[in-house]
N, C-alpha and C. Protein backbone atom coordinates (compact mmCIF):
# COMPACT_ATOMS: atom_id res chain seq x y z
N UNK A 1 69.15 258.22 119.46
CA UNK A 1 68.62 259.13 120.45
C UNK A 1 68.35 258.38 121.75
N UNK A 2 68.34 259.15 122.95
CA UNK A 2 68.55 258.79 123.99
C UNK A 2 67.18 257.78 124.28
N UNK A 3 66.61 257.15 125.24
CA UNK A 3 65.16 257.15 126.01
C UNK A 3 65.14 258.02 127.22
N UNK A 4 63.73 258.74 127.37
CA UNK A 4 63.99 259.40 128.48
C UNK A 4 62.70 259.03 129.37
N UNK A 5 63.15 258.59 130.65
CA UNK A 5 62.18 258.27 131.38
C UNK A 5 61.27 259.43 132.00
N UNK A 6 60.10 259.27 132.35
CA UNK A 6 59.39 260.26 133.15
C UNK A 6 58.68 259.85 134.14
N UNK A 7 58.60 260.39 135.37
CA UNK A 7 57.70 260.15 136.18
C UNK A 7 56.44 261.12 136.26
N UNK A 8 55.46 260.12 136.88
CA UNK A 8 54.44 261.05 137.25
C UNK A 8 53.90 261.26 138.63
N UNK A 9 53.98 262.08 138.96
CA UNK A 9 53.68 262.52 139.87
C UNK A 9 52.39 263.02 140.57
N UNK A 10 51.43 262.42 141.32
CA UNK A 10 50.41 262.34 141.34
C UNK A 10 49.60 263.22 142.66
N UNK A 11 50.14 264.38 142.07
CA UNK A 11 50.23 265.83 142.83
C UNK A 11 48.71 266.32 142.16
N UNK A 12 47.90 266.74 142.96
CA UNK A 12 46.58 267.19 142.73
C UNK A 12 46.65 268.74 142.97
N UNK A 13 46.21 269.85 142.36
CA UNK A 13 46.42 271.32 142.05
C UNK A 13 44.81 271.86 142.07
N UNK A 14 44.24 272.82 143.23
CA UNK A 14 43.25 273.43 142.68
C UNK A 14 43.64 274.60 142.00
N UNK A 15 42.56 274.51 140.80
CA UNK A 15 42.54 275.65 140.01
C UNK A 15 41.25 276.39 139.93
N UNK A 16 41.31 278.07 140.16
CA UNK A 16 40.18 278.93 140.58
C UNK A 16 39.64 279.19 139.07
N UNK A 17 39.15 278.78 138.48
CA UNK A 17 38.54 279.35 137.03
C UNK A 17 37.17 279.99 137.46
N UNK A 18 36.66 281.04 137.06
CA UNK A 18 35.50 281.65 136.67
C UNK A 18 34.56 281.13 138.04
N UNK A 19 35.39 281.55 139.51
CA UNK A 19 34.51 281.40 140.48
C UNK A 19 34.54 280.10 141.04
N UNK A 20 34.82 278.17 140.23
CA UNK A 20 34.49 277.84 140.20
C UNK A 20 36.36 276.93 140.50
N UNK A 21 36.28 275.77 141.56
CA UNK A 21 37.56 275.08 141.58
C UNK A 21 37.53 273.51 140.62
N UNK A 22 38.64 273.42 140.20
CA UNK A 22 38.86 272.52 139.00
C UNK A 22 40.07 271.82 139.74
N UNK A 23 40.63 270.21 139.65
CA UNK A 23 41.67 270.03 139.97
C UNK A 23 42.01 269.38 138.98
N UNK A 24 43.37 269.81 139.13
CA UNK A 24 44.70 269.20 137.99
C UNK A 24 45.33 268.13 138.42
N UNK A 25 45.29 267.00 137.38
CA UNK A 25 46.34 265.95 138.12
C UNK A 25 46.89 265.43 137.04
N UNK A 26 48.30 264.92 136.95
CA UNK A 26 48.83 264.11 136.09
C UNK A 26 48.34 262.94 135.50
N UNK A 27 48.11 263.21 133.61
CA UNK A 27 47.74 262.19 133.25
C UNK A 27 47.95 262.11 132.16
N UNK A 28 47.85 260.95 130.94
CA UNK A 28 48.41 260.68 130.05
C UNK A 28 48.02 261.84 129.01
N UNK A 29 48.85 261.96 127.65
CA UNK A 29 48.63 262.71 126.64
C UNK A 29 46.97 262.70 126.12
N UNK A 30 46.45 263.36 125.62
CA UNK A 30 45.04 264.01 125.39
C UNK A 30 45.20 262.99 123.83
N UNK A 31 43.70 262.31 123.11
CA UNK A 31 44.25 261.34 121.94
C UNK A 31 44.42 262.21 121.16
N UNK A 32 44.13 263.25 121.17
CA UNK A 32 44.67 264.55 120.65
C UNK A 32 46.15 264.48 119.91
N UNK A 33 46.51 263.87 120.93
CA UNK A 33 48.18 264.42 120.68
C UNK A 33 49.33 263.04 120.33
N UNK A 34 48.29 262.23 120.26
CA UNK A 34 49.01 260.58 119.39
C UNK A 34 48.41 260.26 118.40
N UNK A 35 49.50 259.25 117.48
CA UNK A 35 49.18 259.21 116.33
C UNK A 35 47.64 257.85 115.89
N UNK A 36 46.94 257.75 117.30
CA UNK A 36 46.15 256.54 117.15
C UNK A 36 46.93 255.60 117.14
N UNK A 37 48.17 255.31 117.05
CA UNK A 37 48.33 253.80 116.93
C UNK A 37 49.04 253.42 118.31
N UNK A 38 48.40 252.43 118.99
CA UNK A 38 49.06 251.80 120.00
C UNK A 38 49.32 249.90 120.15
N UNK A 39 49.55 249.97 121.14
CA UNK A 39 49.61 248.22 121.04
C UNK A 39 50.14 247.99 122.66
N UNK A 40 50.03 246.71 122.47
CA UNK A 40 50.12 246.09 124.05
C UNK A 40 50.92 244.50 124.18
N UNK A 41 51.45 244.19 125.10
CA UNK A 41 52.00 242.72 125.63
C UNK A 41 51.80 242.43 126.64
N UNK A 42 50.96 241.39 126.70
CA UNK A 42 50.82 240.18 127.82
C UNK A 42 52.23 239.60 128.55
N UNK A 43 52.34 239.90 129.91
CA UNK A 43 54.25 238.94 129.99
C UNK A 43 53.37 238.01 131.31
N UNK A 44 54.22 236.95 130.19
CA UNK A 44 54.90 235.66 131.26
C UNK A 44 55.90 235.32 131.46
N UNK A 45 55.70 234.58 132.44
CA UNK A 45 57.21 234.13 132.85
C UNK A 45 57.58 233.13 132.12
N UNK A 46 59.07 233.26 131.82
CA UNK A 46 59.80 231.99 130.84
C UNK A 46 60.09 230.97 131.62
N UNK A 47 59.24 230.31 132.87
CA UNK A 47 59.78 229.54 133.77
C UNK A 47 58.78 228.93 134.60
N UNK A 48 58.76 230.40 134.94
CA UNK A 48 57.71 230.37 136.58
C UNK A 48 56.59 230.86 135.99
N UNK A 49 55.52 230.20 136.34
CA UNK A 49 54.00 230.87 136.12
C UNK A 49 53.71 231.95 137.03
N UNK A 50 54.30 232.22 137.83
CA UNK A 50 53.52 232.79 138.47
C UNK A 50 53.85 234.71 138.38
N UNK A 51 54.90 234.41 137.42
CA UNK A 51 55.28 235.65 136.88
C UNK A 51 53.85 236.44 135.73
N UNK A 52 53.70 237.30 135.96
CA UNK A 52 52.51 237.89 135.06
C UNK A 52 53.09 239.23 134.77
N UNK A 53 52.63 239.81 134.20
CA UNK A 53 52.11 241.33 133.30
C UNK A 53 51.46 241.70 132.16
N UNK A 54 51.80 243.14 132.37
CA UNK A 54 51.47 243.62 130.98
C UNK A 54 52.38 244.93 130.63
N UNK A 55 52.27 245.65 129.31
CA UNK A 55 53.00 245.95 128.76
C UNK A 55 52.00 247.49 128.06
N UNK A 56 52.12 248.50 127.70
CA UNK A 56 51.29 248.54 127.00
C UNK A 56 51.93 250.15 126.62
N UNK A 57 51.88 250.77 125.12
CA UNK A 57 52.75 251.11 124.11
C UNK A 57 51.76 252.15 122.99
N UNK A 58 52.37 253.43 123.72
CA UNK A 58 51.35 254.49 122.78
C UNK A 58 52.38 255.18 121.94
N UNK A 59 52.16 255.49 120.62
CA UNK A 59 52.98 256.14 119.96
C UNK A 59 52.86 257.63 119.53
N UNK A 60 53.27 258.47 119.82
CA UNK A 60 53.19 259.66 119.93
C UNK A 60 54.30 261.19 118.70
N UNK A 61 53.88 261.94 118.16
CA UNK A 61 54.58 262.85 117.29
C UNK A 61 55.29 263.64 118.66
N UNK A 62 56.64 264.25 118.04
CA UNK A 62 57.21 265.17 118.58
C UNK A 62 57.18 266.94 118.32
N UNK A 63 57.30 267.53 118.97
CA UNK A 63 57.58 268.80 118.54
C UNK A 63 58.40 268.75 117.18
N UNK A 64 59.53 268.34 117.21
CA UNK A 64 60.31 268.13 116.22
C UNK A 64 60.09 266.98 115.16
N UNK A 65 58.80 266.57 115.30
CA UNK A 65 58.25 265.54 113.94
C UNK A 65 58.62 263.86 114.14
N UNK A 66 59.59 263.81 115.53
CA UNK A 66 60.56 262.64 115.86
C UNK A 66 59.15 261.93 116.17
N UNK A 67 59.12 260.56 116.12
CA UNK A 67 57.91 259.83 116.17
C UNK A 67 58.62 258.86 118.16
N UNK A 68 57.64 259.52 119.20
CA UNK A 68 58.13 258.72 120.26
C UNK A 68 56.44 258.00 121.08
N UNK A 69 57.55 257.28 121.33
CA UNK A 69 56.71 255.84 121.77
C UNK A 69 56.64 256.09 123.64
N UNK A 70 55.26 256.15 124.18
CA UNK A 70 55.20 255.62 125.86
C UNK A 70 55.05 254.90 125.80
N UNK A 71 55.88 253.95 126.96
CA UNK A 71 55.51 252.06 127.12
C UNK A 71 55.45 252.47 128.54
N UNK A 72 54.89 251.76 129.10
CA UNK A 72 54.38 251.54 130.45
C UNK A 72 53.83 249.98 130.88
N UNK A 73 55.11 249.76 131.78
CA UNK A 73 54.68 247.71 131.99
C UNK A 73 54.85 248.11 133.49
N UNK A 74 53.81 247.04 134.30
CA UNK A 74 53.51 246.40 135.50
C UNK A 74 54.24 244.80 135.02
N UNK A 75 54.78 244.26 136.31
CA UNK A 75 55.10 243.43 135.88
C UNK A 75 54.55 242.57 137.50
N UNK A 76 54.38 241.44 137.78
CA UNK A 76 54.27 240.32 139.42
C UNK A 76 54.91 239.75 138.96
N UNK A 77 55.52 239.16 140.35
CA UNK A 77 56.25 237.73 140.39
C UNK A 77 57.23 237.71 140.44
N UNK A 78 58.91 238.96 140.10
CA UNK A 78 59.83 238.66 139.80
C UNK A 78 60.88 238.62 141.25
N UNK A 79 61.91 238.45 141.32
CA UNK A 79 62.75 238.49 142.13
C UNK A 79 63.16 240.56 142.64
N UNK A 80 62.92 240.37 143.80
CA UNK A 80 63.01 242.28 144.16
C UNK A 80 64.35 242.41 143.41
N UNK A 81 64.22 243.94 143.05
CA UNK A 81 65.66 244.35 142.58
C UNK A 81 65.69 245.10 141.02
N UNK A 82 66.44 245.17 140.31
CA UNK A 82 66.53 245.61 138.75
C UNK A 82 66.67 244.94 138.01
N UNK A 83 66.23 245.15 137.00
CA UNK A 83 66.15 244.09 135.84
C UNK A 83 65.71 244.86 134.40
N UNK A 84 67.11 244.37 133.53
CA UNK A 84 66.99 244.58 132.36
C UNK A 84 65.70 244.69 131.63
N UNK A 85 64.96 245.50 130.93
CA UNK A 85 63.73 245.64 129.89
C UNK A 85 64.56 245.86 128.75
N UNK A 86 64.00 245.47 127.08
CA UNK A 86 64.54 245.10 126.26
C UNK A 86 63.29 244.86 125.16
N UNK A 87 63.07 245.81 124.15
CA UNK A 87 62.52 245.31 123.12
C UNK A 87 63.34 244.30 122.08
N UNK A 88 63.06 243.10 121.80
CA UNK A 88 63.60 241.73 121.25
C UNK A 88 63.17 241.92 120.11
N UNK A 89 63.96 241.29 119.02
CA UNK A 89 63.61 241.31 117.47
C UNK A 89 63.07 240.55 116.82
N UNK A 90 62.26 239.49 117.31
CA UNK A 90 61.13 238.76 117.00
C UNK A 90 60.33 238.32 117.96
N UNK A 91 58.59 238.35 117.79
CA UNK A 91 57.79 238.60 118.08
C UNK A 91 56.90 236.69 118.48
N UNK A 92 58.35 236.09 119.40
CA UNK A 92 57.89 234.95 119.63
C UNK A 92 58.35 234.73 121.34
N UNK A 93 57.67 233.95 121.91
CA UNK A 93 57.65 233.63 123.38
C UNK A 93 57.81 232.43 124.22
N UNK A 94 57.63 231.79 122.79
CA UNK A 94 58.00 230.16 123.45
C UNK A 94 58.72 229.28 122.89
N UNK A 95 59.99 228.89 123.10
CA UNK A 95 60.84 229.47 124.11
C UNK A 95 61.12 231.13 124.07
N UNK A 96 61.48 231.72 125.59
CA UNK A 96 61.37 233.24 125.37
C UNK A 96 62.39 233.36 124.58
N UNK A 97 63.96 232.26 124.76
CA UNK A 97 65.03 232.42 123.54
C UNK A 97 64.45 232.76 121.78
N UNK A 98 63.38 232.37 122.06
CA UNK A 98 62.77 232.49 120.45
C UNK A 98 62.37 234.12 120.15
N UNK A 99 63.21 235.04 121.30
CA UNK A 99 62.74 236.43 121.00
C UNK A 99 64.07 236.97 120.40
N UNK A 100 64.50 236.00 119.99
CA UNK A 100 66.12 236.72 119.45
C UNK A 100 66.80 237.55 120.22
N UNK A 101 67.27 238.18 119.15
CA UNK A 101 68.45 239.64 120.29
C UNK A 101 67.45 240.58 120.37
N UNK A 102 68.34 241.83 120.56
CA UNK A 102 67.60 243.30 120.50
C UNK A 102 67.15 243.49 119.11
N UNK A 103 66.33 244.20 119.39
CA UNK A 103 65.43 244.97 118.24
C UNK A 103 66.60 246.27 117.62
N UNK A 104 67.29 246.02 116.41
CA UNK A 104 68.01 246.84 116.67
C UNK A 104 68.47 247.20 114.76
N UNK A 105 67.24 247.45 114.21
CA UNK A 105 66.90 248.07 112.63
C UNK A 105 68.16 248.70 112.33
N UNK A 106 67.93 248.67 110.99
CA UNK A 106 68.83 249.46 110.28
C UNK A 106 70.09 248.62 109.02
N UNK A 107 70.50 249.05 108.72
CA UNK A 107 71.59 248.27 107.89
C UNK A 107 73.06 248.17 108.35
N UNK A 108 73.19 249.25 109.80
CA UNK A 108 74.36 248.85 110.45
C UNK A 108 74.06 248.19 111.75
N UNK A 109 72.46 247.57 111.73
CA UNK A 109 72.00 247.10 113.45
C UNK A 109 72.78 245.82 113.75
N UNK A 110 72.89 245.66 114.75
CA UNK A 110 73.37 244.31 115.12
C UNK A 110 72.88 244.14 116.75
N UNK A 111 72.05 242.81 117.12
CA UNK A 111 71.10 242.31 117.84
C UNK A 111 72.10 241.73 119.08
N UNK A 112 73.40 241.57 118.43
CA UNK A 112 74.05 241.13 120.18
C UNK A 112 73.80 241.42 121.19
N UNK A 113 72.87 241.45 121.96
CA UNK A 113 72.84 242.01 123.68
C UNK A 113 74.46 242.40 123.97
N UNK A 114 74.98 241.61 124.31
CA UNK A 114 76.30 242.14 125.44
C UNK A 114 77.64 242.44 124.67
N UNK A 115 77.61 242.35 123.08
CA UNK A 115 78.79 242.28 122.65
C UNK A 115 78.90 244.32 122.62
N UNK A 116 79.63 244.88 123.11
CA UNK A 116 80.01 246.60 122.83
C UNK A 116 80.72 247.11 121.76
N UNK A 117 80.98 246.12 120.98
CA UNK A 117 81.16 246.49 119.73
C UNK A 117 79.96 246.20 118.78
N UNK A 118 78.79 245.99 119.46
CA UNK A 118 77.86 245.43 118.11
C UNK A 118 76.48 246.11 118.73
N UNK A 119 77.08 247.59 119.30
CA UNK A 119 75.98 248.50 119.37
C UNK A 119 75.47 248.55 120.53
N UNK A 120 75.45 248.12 121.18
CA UNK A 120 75.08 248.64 123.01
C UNK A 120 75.76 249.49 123.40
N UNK A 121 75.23 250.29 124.21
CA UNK A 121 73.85 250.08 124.59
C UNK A 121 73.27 251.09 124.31
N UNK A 122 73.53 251.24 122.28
CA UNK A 122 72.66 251.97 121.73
C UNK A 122 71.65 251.22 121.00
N UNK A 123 71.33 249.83 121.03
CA UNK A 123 70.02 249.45 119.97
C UNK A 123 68.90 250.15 120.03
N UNK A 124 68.06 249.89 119.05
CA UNK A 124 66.78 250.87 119.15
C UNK A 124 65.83 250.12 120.66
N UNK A 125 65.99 248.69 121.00
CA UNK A 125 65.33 248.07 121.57
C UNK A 125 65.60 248.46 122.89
N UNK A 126 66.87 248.96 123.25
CA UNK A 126 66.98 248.72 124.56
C UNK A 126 66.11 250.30 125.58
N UNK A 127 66.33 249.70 126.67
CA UNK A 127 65.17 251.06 127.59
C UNK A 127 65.90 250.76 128.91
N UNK A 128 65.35 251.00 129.50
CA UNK A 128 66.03 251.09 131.36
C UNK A 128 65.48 250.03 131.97
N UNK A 129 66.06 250.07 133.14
CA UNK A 129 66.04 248.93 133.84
C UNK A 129 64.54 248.98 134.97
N UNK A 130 63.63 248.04 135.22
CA UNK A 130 62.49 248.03 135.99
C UNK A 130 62.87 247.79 136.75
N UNK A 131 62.22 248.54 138.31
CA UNK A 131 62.68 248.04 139.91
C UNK A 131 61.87 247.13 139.95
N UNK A 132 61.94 246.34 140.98
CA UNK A 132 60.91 245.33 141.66
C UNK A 132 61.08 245.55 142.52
N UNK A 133 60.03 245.70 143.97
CA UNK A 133 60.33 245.98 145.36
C UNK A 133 58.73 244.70 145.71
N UNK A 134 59.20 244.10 146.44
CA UNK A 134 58.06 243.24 147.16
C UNK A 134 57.53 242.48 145.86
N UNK A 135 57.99 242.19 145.26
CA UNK A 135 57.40 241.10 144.22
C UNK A 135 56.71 242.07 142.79
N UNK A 136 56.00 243.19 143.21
CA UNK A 136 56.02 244.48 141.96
C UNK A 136 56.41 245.11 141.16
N UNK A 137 56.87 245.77 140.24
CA UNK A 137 57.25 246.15 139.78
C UNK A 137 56.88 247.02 138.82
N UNK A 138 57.00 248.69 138.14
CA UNK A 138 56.37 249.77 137.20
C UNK A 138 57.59 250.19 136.66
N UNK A 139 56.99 250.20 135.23
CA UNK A 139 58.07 251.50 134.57
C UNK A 139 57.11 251.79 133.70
N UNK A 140 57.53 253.57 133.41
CA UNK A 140 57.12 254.43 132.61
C UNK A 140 58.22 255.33 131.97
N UNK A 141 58.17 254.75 130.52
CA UNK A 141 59.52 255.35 130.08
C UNK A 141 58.91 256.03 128.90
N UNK A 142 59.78 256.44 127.93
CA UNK A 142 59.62 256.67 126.65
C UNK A 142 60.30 257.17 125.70
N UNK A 143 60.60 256.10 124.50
CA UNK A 143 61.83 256.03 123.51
C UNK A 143 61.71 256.65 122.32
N UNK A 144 62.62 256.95 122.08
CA UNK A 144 62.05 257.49 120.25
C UNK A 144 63.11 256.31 119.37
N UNK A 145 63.67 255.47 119.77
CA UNK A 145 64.65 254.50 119.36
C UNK A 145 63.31 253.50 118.42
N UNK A 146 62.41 253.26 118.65
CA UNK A 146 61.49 252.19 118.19
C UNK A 146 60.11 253.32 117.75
N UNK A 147 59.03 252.37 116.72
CA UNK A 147 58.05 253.06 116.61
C UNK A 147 56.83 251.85 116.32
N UNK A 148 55.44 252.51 116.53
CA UNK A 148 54.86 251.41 116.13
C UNK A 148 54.04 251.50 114.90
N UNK A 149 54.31 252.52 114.12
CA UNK A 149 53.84 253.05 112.74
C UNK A 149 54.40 251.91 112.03
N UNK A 150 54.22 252.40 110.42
CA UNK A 150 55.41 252.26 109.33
C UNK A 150 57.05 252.68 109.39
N UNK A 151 57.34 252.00 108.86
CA UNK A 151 58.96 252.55 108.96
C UNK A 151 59.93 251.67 109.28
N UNK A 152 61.43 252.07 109.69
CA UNK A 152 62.69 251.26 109.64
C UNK A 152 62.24 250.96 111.08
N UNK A 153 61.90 251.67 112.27
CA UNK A 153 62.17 251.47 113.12
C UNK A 153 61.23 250.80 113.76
N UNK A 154 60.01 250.65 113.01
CA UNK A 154 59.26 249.80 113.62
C UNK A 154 59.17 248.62 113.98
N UNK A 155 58.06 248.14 115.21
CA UNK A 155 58.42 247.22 115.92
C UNK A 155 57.47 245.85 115.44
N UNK A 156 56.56 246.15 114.01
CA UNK A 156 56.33 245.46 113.20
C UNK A 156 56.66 245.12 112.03
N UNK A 157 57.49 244.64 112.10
CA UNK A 157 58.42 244.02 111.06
C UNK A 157 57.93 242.42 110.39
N UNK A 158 58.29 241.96 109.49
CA UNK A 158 57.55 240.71 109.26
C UNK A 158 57.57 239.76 110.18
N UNK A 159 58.33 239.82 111.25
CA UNK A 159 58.49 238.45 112.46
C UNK A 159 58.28 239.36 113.46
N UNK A 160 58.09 240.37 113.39
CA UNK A 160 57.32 241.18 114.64
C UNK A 160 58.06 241.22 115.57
N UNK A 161 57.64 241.59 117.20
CA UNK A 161 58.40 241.95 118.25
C UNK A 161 58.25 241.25 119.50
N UNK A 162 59.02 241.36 120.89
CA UNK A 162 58.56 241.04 121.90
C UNK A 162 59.28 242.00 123.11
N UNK A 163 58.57 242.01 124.54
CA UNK A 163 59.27 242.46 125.39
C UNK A 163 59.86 241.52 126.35
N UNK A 164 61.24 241.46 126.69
CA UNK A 164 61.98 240.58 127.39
C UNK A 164 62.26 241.00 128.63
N UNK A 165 62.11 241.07 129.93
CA UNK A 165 62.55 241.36 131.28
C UNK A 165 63.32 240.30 131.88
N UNK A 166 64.63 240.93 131.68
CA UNK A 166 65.90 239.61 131.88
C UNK A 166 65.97 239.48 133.65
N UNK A 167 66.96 238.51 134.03
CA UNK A 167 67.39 238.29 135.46
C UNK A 167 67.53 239.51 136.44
N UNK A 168 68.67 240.08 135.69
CA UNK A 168 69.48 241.19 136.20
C UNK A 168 69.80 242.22 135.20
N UNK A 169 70.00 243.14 136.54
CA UNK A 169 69.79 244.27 135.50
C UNK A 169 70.54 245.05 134.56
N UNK A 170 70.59 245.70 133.30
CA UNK A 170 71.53 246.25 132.03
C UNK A 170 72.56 247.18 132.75
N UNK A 171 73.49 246.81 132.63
CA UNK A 171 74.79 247.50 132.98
C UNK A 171 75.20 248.89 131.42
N UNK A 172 74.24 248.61 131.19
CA UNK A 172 74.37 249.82 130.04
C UNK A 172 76.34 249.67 129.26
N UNK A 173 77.03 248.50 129.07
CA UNK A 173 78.24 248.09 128.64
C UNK A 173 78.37 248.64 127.18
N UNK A 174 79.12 249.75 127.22
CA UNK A 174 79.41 250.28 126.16
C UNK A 174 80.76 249.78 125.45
N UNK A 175 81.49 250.38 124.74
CA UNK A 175 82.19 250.46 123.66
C UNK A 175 83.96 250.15 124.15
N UNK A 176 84.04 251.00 125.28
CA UNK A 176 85.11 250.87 126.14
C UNK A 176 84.99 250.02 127.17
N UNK A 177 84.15 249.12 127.55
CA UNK A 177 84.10 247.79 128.17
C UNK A 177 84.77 247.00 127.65
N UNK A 178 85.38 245.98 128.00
CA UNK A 178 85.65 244.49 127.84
C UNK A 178 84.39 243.63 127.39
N UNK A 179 84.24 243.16 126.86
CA UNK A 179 83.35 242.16 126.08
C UNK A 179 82.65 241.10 127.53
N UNK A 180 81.76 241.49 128.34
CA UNK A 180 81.45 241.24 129.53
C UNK A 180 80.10 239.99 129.55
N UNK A 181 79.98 239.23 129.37
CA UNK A 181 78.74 238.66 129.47
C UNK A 181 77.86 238.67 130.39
N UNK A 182 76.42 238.78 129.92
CA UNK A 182 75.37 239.05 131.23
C UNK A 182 75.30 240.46 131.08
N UNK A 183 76.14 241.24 130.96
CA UNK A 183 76.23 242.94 130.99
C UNK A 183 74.84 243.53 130.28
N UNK A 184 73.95 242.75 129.65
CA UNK A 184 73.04 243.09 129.32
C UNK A 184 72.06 242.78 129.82
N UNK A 185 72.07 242.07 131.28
CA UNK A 185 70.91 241.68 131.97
C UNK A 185 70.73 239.99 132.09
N UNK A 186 71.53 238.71 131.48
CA UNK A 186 71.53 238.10 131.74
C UNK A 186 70.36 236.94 131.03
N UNK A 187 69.97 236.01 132.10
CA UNK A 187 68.91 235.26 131.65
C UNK A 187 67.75 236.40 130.92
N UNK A 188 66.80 235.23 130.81
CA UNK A 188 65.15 235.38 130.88
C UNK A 188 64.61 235.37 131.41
N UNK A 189 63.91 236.41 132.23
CA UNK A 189 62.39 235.77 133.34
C UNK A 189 61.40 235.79 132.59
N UNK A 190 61.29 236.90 131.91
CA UNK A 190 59.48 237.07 131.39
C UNK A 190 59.65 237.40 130.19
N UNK A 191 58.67 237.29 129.17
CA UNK A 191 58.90 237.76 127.95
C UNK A 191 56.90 238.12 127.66
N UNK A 192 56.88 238.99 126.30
CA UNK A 192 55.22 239.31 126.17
C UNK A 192 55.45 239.52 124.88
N UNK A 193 54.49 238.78 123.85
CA UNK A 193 54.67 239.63 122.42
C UNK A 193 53.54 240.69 121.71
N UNK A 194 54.55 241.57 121.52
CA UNK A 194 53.98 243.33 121.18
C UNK A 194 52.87 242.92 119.89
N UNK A 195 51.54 243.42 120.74
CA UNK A 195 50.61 243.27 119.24
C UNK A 195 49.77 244.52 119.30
N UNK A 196 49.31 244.59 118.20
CA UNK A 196 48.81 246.16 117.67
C UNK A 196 47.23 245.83 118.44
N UNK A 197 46.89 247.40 119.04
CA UNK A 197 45.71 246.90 120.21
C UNK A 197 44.43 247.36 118.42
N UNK A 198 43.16 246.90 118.45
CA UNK A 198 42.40 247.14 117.77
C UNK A 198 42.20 248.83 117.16
């Protein structure tokens, strides 16, 4: 299944109830409507210190029972421009190479980043690409490819998870590509490992 990003839009609405004005503004799901379990990542830079973020990962039921995940990372420090995001299949940071490939479950998964025959750029791990403008950078996405429950797709697995924010950004290299290297974003800048918040 796809990821589908959303924005929010931070449009303020009066509303006339019972005489009395109320304003509406965009904001996250009510805990109402998640399954309690969330978690979060710290990112550093695989290089440069002076790269920072965070990461942080609510898991949510669907209309249709599909279990989907909001992640929402701030990231400082990186070079302006796009750049690959990437849930990694182990839950280590130093070296960020120690985050393996993609997160990418199952009994037909295969973790190659750039190879298009070995599942790109359908892994469960992969997500869209973060802008950076002036050294900043936000994304607010949300996948149903990963989960942070029980299950195949979860992103606690016995060696656990990490988030990787490569050089450059995912060319999304599918099936009918040439075998392209980098097509998945390239180096390492930052990496954070996904831990279950209390």
């Amino acid at each position: 299944m796809a990821n589908r990003t959303r924005a929010c839009v931070n449009v303020r609405l009066p509303i006339l109830v019972g005489g009395l004005f109320f304003v509406a503004a965009c904001a996250s799901p009510p805990v109402s409507e998640t399954t309690g379990v969330g978690a979060r990542a710290e990112i550093r830079g695989c290089g440069d210190s002076d790269v920072t973020g965070q990461a942080t990962l609510r898991e949510r039921p669907s209309e249709e029972g599909v279990k989907l995940v909001d992640i929402s990372i701030e990231v400082r420090g990186l070079s302006d421009g796009k750049h690959a995001v990437h849930v990694h299949e182990t839950g280590q940071c130093e070296p960020c190479s120690a985050a393996g490939g993609h997160h990418d479950p199952g009994p037909f998964g295969k973790s190659t980043p750039d190879a298009p025959d070995y599942n790109h750029p359908f892994h469960g791990g992969d997500l869209v690409n973060i802008e950076v403008v002036d050294g900043y950078g936000m994304l607010e996405t949300t996948s149903s490819r990963i989960a942070l429950s029980s299950g195949r797709l979860s992103v606690f697995d016995e060696d656990g998870s990490a988030i990787i924010i490569h050089t450059n950004p995912d060319a999304y290299c599918d099936q009918e590509d040439e075998l392209t290297p980098g097509c998945a974003g390239g180096s390492r800048d930052a990496c954070g490992v996904i831990v279950l918040e209390n």
